[in-house]
PDB file of N, CA and C in Angstrom:
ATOM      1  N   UNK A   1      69.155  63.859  29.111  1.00  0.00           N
ATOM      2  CA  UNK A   1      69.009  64.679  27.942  1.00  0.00           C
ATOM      3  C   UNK A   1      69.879  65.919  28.147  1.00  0.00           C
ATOM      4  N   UNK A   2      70.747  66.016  27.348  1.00  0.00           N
ATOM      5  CA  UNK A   2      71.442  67.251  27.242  1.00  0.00           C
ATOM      6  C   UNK A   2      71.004  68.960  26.914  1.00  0.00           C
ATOM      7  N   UNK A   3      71.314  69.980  27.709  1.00  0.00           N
ATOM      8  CA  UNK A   3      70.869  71.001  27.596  1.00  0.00           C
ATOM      9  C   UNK A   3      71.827  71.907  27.531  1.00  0.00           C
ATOM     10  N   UNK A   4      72.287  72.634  26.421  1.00  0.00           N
ATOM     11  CA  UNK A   4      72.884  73.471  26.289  1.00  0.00           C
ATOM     12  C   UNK A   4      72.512  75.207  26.776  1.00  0.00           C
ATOM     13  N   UNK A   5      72.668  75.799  28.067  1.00  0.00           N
ATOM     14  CA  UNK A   5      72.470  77.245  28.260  1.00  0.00           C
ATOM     15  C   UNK A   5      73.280  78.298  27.030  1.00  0.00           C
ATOM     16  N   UNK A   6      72.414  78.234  25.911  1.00  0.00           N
ATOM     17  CA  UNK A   6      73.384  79.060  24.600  1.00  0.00           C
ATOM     18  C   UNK A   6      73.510  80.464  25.651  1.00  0.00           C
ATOM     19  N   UNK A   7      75.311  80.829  25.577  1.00  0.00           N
ATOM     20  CA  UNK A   7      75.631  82.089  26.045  1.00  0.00           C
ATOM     21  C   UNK A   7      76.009  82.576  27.262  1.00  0.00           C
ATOM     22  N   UNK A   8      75.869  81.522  27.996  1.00  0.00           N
ATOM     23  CA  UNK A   8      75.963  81.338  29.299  1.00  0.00           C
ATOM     24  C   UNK A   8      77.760  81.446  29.873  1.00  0.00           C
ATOM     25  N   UNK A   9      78.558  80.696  29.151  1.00  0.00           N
ATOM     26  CA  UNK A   9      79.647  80.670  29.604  1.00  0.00           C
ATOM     27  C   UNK A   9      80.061  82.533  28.914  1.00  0.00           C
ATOM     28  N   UNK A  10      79.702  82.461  27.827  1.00  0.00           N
ATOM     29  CA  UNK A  10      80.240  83.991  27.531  1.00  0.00           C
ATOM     30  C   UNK A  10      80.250  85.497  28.854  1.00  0.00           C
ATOM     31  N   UNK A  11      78.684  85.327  28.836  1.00  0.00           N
ATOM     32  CA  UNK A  11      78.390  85.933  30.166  1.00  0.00           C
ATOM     33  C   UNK A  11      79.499  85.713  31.320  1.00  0.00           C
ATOM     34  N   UNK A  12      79.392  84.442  31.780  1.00  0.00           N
ATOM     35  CA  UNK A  12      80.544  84.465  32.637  1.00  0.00           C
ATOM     36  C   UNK A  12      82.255  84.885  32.359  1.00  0.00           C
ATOM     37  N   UNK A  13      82.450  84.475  31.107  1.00  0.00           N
ATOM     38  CA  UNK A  13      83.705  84.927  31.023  1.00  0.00           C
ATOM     39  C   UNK A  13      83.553  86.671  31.406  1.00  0.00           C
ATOM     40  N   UNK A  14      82.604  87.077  30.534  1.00  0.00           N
ATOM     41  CA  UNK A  14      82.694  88.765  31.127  1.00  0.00           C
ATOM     42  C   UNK A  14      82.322  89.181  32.489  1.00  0.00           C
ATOM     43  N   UNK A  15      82.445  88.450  33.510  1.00  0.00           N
ATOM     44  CA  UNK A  15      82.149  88.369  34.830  1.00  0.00           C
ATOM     45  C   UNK A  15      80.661  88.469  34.578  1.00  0.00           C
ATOM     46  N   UNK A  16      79.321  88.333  34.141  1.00  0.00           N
ATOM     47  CA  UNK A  16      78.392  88.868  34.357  1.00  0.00           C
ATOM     48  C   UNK A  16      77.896  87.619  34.932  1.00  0.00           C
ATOM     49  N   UNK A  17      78.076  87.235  36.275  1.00  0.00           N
ATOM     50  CA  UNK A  17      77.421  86.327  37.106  1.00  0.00           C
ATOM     51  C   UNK A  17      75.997  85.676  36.888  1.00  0.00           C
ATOM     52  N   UNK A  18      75.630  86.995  37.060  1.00  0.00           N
ATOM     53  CA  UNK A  18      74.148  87.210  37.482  1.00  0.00           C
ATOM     54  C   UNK A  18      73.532  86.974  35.931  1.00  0.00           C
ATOM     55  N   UNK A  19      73.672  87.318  34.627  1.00  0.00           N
ATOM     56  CA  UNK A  19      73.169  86.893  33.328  1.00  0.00           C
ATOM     57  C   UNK A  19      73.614  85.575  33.737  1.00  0.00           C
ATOM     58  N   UNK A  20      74.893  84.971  33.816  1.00  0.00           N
ATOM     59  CA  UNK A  20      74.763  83.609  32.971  1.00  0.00           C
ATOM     60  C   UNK A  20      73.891  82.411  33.868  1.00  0.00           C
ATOM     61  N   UNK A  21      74.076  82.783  35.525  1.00  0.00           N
ATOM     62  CA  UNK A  21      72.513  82.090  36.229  1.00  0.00           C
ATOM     63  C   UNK A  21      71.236  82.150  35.808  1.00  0.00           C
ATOM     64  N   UNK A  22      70.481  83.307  35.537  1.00  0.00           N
ATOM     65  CA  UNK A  22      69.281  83.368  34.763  1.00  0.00           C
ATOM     66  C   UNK A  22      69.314  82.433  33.172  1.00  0.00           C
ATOM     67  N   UNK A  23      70.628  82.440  32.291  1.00  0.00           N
ATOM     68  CA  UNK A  23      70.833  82.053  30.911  1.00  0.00           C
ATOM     69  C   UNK A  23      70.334  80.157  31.682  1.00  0.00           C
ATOM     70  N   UNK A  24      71.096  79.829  32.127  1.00  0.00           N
ATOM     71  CA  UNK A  24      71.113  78.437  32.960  1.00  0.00           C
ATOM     72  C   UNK A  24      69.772  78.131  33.440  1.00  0.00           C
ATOM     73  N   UNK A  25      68.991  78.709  34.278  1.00  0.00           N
ATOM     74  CA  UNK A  25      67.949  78.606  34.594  1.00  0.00           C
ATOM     75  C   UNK A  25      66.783  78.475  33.395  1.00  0.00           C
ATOM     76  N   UNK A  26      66.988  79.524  32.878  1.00  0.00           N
ATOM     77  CA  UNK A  26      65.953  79.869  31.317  1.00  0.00           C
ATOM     78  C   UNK A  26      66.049  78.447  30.749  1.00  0.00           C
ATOM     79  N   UNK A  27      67.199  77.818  30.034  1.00  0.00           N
ATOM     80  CA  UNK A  27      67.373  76.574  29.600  1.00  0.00           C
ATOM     81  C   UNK A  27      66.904  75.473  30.378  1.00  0.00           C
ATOM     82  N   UNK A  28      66.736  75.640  31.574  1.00  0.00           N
ATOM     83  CA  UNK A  28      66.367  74.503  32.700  1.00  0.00           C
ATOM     84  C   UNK A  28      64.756  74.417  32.362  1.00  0.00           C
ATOM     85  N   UNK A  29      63.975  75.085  31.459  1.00  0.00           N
ATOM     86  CA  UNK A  29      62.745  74.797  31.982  1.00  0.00           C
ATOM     87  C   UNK A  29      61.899  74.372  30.678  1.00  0.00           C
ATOM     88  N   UNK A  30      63.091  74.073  29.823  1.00  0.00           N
ATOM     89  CA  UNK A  30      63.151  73.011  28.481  1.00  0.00           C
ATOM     90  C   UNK A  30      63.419  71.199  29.144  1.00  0.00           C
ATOM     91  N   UNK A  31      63.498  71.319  30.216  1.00  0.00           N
ATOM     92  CA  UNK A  31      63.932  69.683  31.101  1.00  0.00           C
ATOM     93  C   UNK A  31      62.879  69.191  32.221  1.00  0.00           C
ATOM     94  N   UNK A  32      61.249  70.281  32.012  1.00  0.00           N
ATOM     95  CA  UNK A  32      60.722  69.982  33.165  1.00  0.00           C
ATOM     96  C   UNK A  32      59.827  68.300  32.484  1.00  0.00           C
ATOM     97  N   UNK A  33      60.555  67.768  31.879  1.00  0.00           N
ATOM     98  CA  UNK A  33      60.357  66.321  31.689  1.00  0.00           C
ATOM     99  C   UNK A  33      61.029  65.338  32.377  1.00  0.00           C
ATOM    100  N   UNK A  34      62.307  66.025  32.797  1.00  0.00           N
ATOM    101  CA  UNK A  34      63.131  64.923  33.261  1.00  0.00           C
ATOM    102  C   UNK A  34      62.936  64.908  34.814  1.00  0.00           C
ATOM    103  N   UNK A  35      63.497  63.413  35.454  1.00  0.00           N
ATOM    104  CA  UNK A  35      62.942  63.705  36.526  1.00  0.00           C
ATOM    105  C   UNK A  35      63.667  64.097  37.774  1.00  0.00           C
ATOM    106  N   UNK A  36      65.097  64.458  37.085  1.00  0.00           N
ATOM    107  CA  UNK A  36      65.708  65.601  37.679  1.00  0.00           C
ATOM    108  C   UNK A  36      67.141  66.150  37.104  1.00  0.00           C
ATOM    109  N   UNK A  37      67.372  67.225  37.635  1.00  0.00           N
ATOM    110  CA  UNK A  37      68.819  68.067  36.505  1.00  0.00           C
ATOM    111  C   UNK A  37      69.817  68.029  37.625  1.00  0.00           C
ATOM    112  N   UNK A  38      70.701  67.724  36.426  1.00  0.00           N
ATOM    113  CA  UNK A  38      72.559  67.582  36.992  1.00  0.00           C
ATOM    114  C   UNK A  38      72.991  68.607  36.319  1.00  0.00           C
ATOM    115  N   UNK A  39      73.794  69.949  37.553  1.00  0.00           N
ATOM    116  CA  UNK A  39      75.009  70.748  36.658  1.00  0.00           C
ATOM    117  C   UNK A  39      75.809  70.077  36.669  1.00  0.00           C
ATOM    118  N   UNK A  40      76.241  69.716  35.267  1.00  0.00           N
ATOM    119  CA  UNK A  40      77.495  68.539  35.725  1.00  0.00           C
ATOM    120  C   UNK A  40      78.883  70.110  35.365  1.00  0.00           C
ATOM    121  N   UNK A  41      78.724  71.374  35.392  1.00  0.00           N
ATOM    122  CA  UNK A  41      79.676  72.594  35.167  1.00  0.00           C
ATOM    123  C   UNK A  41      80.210  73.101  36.797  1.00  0.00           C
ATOM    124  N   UNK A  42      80.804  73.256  36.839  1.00  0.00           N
ATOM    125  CA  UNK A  42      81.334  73.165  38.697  1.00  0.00           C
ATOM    126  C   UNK A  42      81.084  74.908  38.593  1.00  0.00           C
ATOM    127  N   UNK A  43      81.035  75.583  37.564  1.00  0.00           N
ATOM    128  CA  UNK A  43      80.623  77.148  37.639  1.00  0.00           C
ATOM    129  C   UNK A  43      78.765  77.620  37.541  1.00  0.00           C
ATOM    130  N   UNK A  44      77.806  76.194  37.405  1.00  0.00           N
ATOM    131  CA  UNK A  44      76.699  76.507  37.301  1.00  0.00           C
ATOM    132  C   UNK A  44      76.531  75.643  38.459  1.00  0.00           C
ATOM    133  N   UNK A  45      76.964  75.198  39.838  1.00  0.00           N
ATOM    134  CA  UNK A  45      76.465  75.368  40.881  1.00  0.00           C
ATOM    135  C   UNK A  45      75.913  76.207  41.846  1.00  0.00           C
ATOM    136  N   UNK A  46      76.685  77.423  41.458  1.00  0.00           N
ATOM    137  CA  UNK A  46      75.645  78.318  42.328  1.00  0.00           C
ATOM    138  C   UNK A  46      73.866  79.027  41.524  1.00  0.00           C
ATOM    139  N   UNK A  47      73.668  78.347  40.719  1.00  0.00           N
ATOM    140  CA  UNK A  47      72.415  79.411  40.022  1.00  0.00           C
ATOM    141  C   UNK A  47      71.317  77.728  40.127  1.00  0.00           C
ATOM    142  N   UNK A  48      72.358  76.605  41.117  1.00  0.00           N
ATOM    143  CA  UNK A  48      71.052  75.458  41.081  1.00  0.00           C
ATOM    144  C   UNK A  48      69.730  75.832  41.740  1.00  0.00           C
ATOM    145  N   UNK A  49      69.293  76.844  42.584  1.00  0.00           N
ATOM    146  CA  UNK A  49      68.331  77.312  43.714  1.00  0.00           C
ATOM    147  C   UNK A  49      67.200  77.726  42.083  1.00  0.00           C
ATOM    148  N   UNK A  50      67.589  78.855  41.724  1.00  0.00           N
ATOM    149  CA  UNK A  50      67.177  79.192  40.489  1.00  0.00           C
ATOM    150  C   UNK A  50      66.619  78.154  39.444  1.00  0.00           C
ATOM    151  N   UNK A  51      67.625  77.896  39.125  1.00  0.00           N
ATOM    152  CA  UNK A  51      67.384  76.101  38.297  1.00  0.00           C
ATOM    153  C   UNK A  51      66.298  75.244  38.914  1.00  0.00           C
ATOM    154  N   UNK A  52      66.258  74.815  40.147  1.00  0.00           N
ATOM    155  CA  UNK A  52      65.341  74.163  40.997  1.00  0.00           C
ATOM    156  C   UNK A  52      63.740  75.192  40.389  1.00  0.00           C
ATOM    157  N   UNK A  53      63.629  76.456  41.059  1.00  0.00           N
ATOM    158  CA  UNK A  53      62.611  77.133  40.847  1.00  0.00           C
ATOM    159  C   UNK A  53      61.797  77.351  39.393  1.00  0.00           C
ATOM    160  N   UNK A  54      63.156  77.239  38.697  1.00  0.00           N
ATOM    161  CA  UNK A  54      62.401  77.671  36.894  1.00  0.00           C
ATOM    162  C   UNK A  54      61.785  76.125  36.691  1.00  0.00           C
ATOM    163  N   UNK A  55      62.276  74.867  36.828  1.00  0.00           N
ATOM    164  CA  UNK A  55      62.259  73.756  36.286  1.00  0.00           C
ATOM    165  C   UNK A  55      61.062  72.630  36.870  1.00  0.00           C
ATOM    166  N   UNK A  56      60.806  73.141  38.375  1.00  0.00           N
ATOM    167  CA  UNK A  56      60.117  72.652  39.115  1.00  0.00           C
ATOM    168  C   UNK A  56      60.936  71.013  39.457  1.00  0.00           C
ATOM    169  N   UNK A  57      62.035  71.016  39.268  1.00  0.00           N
ATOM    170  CA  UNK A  57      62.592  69.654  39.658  1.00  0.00           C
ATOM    171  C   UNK A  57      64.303  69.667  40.392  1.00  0.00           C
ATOM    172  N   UNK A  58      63.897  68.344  41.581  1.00  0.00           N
ATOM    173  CA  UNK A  58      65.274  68.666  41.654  1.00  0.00           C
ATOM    174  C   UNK A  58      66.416  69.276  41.102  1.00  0.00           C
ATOM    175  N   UNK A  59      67.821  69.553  41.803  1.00  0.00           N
ATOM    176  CA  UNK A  59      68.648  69.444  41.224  1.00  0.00           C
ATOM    177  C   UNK A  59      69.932  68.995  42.010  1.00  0.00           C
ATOM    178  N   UNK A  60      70.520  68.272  40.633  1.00  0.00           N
ATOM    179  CA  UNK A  60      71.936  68.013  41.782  1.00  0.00           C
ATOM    180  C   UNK A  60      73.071  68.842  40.837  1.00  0.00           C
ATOM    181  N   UNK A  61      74.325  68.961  42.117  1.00  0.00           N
ATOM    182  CA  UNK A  61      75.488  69.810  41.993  1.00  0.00           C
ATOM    183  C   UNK A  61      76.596  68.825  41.949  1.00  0.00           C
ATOM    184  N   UNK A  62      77.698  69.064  40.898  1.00  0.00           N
ATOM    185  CA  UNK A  62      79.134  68.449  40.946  1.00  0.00           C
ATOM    186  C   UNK A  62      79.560  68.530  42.209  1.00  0.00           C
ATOM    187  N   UNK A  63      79.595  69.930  42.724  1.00  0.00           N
ATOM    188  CA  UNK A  63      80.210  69.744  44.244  1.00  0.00           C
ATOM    189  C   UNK A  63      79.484  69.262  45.463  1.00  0.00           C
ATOM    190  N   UNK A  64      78.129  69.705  45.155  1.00  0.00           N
ATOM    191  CA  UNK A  64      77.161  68.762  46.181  1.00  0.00           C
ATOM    192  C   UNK A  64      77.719  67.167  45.902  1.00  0.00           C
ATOM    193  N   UNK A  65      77.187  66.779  44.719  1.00  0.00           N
ATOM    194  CA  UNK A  65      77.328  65.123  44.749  1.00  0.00           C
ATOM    195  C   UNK A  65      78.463  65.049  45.426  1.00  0.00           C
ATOM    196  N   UNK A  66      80.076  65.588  44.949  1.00  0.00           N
ATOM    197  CA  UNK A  66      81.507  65.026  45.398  1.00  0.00           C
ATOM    198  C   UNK A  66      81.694  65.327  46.973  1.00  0.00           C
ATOM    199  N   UNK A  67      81.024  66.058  47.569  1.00  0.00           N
ATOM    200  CA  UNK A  67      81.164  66.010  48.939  1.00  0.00           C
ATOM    201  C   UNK A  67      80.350  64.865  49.719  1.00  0.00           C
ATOM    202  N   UNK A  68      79.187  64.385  48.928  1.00  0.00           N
ATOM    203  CA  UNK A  68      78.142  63.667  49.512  1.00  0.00           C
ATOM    204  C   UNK A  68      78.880  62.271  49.812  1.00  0.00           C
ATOM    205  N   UNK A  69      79.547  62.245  48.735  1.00  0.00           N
ATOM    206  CA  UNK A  69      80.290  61.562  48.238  1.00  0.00           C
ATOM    207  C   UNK A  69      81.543  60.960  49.383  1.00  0.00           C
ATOM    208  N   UNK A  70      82.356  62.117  49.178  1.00  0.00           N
ATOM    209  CA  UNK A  70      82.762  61.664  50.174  1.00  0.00           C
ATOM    210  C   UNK A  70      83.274  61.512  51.511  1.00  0.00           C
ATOM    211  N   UNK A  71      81.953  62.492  51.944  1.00  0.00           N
ATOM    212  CA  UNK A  71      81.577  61.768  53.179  1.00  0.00           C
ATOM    213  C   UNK A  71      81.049  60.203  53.276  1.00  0.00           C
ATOM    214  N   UNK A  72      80.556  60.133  52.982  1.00  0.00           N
ATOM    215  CA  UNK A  72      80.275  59.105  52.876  1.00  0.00           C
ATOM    216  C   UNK A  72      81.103  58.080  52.831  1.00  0.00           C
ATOM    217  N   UNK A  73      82.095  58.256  52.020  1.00  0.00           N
ATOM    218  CA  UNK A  73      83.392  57.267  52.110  1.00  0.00           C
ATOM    219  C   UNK A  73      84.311  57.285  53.527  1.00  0.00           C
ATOM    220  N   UNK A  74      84.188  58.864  53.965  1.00  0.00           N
ATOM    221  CA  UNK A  74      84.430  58.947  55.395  1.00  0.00           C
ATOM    222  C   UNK A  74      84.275  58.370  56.706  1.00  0.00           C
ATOM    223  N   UNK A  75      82.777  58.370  56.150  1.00  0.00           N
ATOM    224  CA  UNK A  75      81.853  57.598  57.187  1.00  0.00           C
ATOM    225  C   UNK A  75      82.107  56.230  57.858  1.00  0.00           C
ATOM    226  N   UNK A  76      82.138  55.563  56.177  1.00  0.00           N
ATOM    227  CA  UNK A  76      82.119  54.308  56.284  1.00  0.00           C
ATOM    228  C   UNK A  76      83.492  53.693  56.970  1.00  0.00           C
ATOM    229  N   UNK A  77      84.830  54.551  56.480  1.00  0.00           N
ATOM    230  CA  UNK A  77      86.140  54.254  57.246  1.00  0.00           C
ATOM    231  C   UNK A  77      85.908  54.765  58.610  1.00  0.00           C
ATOM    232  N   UNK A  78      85.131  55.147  59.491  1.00  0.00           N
ATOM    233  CA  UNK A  78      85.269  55.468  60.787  1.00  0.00           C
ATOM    234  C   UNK A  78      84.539  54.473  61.138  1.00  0.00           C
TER     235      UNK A  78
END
């Protein structure tokens, strides 16, 4: 299910970090149905800790997954 953080990227464009993590989080706790949240935004990886806490549910990260990733592909070639 898709969740739009309305305002969130604005915030960030004006550097305001710290608003558009809380904006992200706030929206996260419209999803405590699902049975877990993807930032699929490579700039709302750092406010996932937050996200986790508002939502009560996992979360996964673009850059978490792509490293998991591939290591893993690493792995398997060694």
């Amino acid at each position: 299910m898709p969740k739009l953080a309305e305002g969130a990227l604005a915030a960030l464009d004006r550097g305001d970090r710290a608003e558009h993590d809380r904006l992200v989080a706030a929206a996260s706790r419209d999803l405590r149905d699902c049975d877990l949240i993807a930032l699929a935004q490579y700039s709302m990886a750092p406010a996932a800790s937050l996200v986790a806490e508002a939502s009560g549910r996992p979360v996964l990260t673009t850059p978490d997954s792509a490293v998991l990733k591939l290591r893993g592909l690493l792995v398997a070639r060694s």
